[in-house]
N, C-alpha and C. Protein backbone atom coordinates (compact mmCIF):
# COMPACT_ATOMS: atom_id res chain seq x y z
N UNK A 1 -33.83 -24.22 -12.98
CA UNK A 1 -32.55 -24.67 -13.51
C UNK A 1 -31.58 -24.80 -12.34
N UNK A 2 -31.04 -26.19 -12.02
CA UNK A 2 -30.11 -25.79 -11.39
C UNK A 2 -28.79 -25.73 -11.67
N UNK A 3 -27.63 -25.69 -11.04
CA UNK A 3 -26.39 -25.29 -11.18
C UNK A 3 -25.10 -26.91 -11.18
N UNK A 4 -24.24 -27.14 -11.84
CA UNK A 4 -23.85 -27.88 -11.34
C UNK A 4 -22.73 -27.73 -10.20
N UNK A 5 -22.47 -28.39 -9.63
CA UNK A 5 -21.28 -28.29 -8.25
C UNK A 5 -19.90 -27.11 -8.61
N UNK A 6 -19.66 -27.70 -10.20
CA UNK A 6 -18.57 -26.49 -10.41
C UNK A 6 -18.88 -25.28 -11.07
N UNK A 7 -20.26 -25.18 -11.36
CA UNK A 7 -20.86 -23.76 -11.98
C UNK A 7 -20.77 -22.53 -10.67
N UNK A 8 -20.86 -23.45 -9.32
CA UNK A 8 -21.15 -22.49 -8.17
C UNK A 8 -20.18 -21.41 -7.79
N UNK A 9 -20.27 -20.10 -7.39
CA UNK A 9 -19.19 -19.97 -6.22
C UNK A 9 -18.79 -20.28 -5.23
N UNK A 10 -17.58 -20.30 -5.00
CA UNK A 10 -16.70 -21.37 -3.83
C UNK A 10 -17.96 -20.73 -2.65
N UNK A 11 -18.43 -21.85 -1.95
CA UNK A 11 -18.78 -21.41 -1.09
C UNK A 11 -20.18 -21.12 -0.70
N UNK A 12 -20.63 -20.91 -1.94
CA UNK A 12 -22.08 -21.01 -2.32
C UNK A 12 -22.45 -22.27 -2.48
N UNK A 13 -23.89 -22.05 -1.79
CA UNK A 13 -24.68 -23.72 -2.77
C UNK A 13 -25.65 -23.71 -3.28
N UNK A 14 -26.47 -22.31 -3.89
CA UNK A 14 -27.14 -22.02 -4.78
C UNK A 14 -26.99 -21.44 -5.80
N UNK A 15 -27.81 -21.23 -7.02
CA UNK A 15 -28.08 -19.58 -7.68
C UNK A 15 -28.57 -18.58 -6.93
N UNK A 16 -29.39 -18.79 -5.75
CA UNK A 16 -30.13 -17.45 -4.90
C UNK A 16 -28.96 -17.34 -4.95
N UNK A 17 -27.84 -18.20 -3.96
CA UNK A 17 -27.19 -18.00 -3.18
C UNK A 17 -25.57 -16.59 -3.72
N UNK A 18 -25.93 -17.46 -4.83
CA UNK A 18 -24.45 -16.55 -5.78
C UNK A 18 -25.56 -15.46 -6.27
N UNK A 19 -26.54 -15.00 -6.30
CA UNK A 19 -27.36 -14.00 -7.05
C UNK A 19 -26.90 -13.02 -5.68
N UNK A 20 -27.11 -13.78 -4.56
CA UNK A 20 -27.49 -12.44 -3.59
C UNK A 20 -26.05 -12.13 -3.30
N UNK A 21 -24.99 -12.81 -3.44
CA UNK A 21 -23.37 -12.47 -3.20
C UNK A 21 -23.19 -11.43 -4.87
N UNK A 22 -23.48 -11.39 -5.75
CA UNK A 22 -23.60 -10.38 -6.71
C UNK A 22 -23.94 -9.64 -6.34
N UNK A 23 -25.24 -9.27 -6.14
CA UNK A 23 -25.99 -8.03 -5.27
C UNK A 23 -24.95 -7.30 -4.45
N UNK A 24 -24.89 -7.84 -3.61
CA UNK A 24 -23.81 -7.25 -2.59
C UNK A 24 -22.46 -6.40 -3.19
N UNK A 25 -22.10 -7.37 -3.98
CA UNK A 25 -20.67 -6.81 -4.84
C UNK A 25 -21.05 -5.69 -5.61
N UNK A 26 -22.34 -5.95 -5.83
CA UNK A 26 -22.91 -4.61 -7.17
C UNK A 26 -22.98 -2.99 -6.00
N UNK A 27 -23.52 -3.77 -4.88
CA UNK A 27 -24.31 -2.47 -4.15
C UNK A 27 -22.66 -1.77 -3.50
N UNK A 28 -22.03 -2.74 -3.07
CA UNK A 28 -19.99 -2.16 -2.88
C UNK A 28 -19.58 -1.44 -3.40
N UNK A 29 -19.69 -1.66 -4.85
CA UNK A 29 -19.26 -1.06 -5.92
C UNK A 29 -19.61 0.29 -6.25
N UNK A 30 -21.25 0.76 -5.94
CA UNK A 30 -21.79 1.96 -6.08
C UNK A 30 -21.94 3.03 -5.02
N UNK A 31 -21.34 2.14 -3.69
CA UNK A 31 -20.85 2.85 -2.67
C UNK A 31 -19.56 3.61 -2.73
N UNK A 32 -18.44 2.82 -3.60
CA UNK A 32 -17.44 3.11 -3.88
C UNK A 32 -17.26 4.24 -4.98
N UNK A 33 -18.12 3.73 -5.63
CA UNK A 33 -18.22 4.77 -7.09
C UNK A 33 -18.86 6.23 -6.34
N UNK A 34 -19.88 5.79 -5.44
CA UNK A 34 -20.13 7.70 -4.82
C UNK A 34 -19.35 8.54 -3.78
N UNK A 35 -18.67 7.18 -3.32
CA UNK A 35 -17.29 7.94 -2.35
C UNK A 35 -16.35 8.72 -3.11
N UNK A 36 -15.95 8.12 -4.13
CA UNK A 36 -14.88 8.85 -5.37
C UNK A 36 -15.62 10.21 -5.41
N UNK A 37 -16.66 9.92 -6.06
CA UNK A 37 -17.84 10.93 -6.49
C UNK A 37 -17.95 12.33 -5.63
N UNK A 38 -18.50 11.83 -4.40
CA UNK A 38 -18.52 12.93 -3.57
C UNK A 38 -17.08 13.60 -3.11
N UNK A 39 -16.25 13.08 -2.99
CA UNK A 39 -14.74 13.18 -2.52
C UNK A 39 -14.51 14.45 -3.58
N UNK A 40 -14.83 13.98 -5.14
CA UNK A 40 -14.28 14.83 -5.60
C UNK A 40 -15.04 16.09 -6.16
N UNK A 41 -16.53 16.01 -5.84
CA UNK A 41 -17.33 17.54 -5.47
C UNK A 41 -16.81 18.49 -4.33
N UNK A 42 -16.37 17.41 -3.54
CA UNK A 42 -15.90 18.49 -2.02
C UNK A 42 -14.57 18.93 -2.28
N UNK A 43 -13.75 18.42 -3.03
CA UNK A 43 -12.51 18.59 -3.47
C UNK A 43 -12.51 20.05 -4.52
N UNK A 44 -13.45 20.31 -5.48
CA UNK A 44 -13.70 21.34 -6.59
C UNK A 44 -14.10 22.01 -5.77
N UNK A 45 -15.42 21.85 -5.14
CA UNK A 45 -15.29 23.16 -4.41
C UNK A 45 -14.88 23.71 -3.20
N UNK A 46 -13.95 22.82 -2.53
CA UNK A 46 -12.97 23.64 -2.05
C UNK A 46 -11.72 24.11 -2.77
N UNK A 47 -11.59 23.90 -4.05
CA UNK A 47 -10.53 24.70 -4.70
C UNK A 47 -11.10 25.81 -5.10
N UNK A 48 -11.99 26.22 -5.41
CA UNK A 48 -13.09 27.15 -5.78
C UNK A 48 -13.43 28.38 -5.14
N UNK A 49 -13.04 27.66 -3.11
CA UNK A 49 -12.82 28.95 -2.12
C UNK A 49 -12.14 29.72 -2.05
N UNK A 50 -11.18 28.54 -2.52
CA UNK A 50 -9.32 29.33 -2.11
C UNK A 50 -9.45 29.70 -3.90
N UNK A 51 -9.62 29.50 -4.48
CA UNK A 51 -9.17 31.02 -5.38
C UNK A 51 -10.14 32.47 -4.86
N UNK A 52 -11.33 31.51 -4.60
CA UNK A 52 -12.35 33.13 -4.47
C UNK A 52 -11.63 34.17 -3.17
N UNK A 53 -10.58 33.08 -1.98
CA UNK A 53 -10.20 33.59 -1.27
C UNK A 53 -8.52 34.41 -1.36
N UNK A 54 -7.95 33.96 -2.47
CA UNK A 54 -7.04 34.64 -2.95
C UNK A 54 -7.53 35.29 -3.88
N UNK A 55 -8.51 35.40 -4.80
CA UNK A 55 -8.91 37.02 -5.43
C UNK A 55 -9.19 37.77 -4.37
N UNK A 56 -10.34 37.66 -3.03
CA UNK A 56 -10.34 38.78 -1.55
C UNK A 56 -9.06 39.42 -1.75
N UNK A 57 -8.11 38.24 -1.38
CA UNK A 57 -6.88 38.86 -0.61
C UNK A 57 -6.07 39.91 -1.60
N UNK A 58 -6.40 39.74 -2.90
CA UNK A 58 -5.64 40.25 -3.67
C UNK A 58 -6.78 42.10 -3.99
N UNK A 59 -7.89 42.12 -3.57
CA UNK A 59 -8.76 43.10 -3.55
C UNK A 59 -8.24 43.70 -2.03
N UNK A 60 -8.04 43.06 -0.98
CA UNK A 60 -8.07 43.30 0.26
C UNK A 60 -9.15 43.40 0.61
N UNK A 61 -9.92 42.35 0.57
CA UNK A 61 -11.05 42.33 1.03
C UNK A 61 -10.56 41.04 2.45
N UNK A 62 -10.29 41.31 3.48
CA UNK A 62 -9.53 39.77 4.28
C UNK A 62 -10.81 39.45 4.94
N UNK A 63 -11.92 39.97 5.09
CA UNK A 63 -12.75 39.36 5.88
C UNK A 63 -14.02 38.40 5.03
N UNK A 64 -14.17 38.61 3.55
CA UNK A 64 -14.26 37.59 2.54
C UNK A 64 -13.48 36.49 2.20
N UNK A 65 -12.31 37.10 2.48
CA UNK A 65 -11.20 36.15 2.13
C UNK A 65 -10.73 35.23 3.31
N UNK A 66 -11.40 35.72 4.62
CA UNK A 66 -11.21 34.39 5.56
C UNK A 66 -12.55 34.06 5.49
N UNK A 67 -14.03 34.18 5.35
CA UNK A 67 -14.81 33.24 4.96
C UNK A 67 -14.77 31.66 3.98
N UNK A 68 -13.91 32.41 3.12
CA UNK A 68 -13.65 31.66 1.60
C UNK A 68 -12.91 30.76 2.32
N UNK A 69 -11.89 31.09 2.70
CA UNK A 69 -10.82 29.97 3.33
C UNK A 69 -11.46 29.17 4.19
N UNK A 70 -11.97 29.64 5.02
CA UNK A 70 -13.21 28.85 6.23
C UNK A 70 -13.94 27.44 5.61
N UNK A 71 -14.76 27.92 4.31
CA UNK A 71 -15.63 27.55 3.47
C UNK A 71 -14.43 26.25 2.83
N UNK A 72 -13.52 26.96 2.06
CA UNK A 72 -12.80 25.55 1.24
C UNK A 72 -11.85 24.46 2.67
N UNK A 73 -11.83 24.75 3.36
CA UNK A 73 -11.46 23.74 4.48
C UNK A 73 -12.36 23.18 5.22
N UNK A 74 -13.68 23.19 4.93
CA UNK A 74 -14.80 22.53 5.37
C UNK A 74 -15.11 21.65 4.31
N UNK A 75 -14.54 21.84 3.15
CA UNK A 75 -15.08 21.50 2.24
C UNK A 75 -13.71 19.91 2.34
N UNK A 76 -12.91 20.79 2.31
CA UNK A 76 -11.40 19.57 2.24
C UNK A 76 -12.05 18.58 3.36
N UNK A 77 -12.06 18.86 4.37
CA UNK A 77 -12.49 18.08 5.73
C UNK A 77 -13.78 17.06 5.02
N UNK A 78 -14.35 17.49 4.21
CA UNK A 78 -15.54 16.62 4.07
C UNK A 78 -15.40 15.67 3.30
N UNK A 79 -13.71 15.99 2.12
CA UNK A 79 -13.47 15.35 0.70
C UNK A 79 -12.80 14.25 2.01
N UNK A 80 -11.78 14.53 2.87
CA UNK A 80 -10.95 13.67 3.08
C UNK A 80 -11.90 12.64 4.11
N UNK A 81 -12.99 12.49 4.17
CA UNK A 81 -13.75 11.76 5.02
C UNK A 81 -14.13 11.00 3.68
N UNK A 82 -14.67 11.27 3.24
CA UNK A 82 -15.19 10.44 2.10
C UNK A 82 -14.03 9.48 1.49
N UNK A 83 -12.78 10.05 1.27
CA UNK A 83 -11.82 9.33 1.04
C UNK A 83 -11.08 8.27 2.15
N UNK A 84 -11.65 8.68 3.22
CA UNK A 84 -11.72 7.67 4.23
C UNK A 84 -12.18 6.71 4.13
N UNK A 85 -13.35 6.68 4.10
CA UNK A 85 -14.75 5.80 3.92
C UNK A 85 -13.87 4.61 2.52
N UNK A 86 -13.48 5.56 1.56
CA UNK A 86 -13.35 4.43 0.38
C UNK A 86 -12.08 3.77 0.93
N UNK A 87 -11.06 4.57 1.65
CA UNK A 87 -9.80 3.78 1.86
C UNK A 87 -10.23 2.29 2.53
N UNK A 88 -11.15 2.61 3.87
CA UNK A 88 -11.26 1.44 4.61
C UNK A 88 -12.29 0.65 3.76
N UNK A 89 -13.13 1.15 3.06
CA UNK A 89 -13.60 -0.04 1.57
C UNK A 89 -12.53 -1.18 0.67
N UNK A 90 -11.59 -0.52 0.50
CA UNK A 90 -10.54 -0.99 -0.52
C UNK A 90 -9.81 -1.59 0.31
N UNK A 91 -9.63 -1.53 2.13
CA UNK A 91 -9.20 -2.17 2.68
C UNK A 91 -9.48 -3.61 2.71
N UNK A 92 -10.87 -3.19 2.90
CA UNK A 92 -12.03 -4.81 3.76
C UNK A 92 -11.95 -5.46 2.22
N UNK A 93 -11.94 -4.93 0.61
CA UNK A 93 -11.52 -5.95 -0.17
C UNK A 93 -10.28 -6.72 -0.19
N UNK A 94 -9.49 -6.15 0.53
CA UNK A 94 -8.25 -6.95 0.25
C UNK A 94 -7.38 -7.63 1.08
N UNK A 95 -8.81 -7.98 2.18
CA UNK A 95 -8.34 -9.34 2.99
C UNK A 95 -9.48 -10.60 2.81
């Protein structure tokens, strides 16, 4: 089957051609969807430290309680990379 001239995308001059520019948009999309994703596993559990590290502090336990803290800022560091990754994604769509 082929396509007529205005069925195409601008720019395209097939169906491969617009099949494999879908693809692409699909596979963007699920990059994007696991950046969110992971961003916001590293995000829970670094909130997760810092309470476990303010119950320590509130036991006086400080040398649990600077692990914990250690632990949820490794964790932040890892959310805000990921949220990197999607920022400069959402960038490159919107030129």
């Amino acid at each position: 089957m082929t396509q007529s001239k205005s069925e195409r995308t601008a720019g395209y001059r097939s169906a491969e051609q617009n099949r494999r520019r879908e693809e692409g948009k699909s596979s963007e999309n699920t990059k994007g969807i696991e950046n969110h994703q992971r961003a916001a596993e590293c995000f829970t559990l670094a909130s997760k430290n810092h309470y476990e590290a303010a119950r320590y502090h509130e036991e006086g336990d400080d040398l649990n309680a600077s692990k914990s803290t250690i632990l949820a800022m490794g964790y932040a560091l890892m959310g805000n990379e990921y949220q990197s990754q999607d920022i400069k994604h959402h960038a490159m769509e919107g030129k």
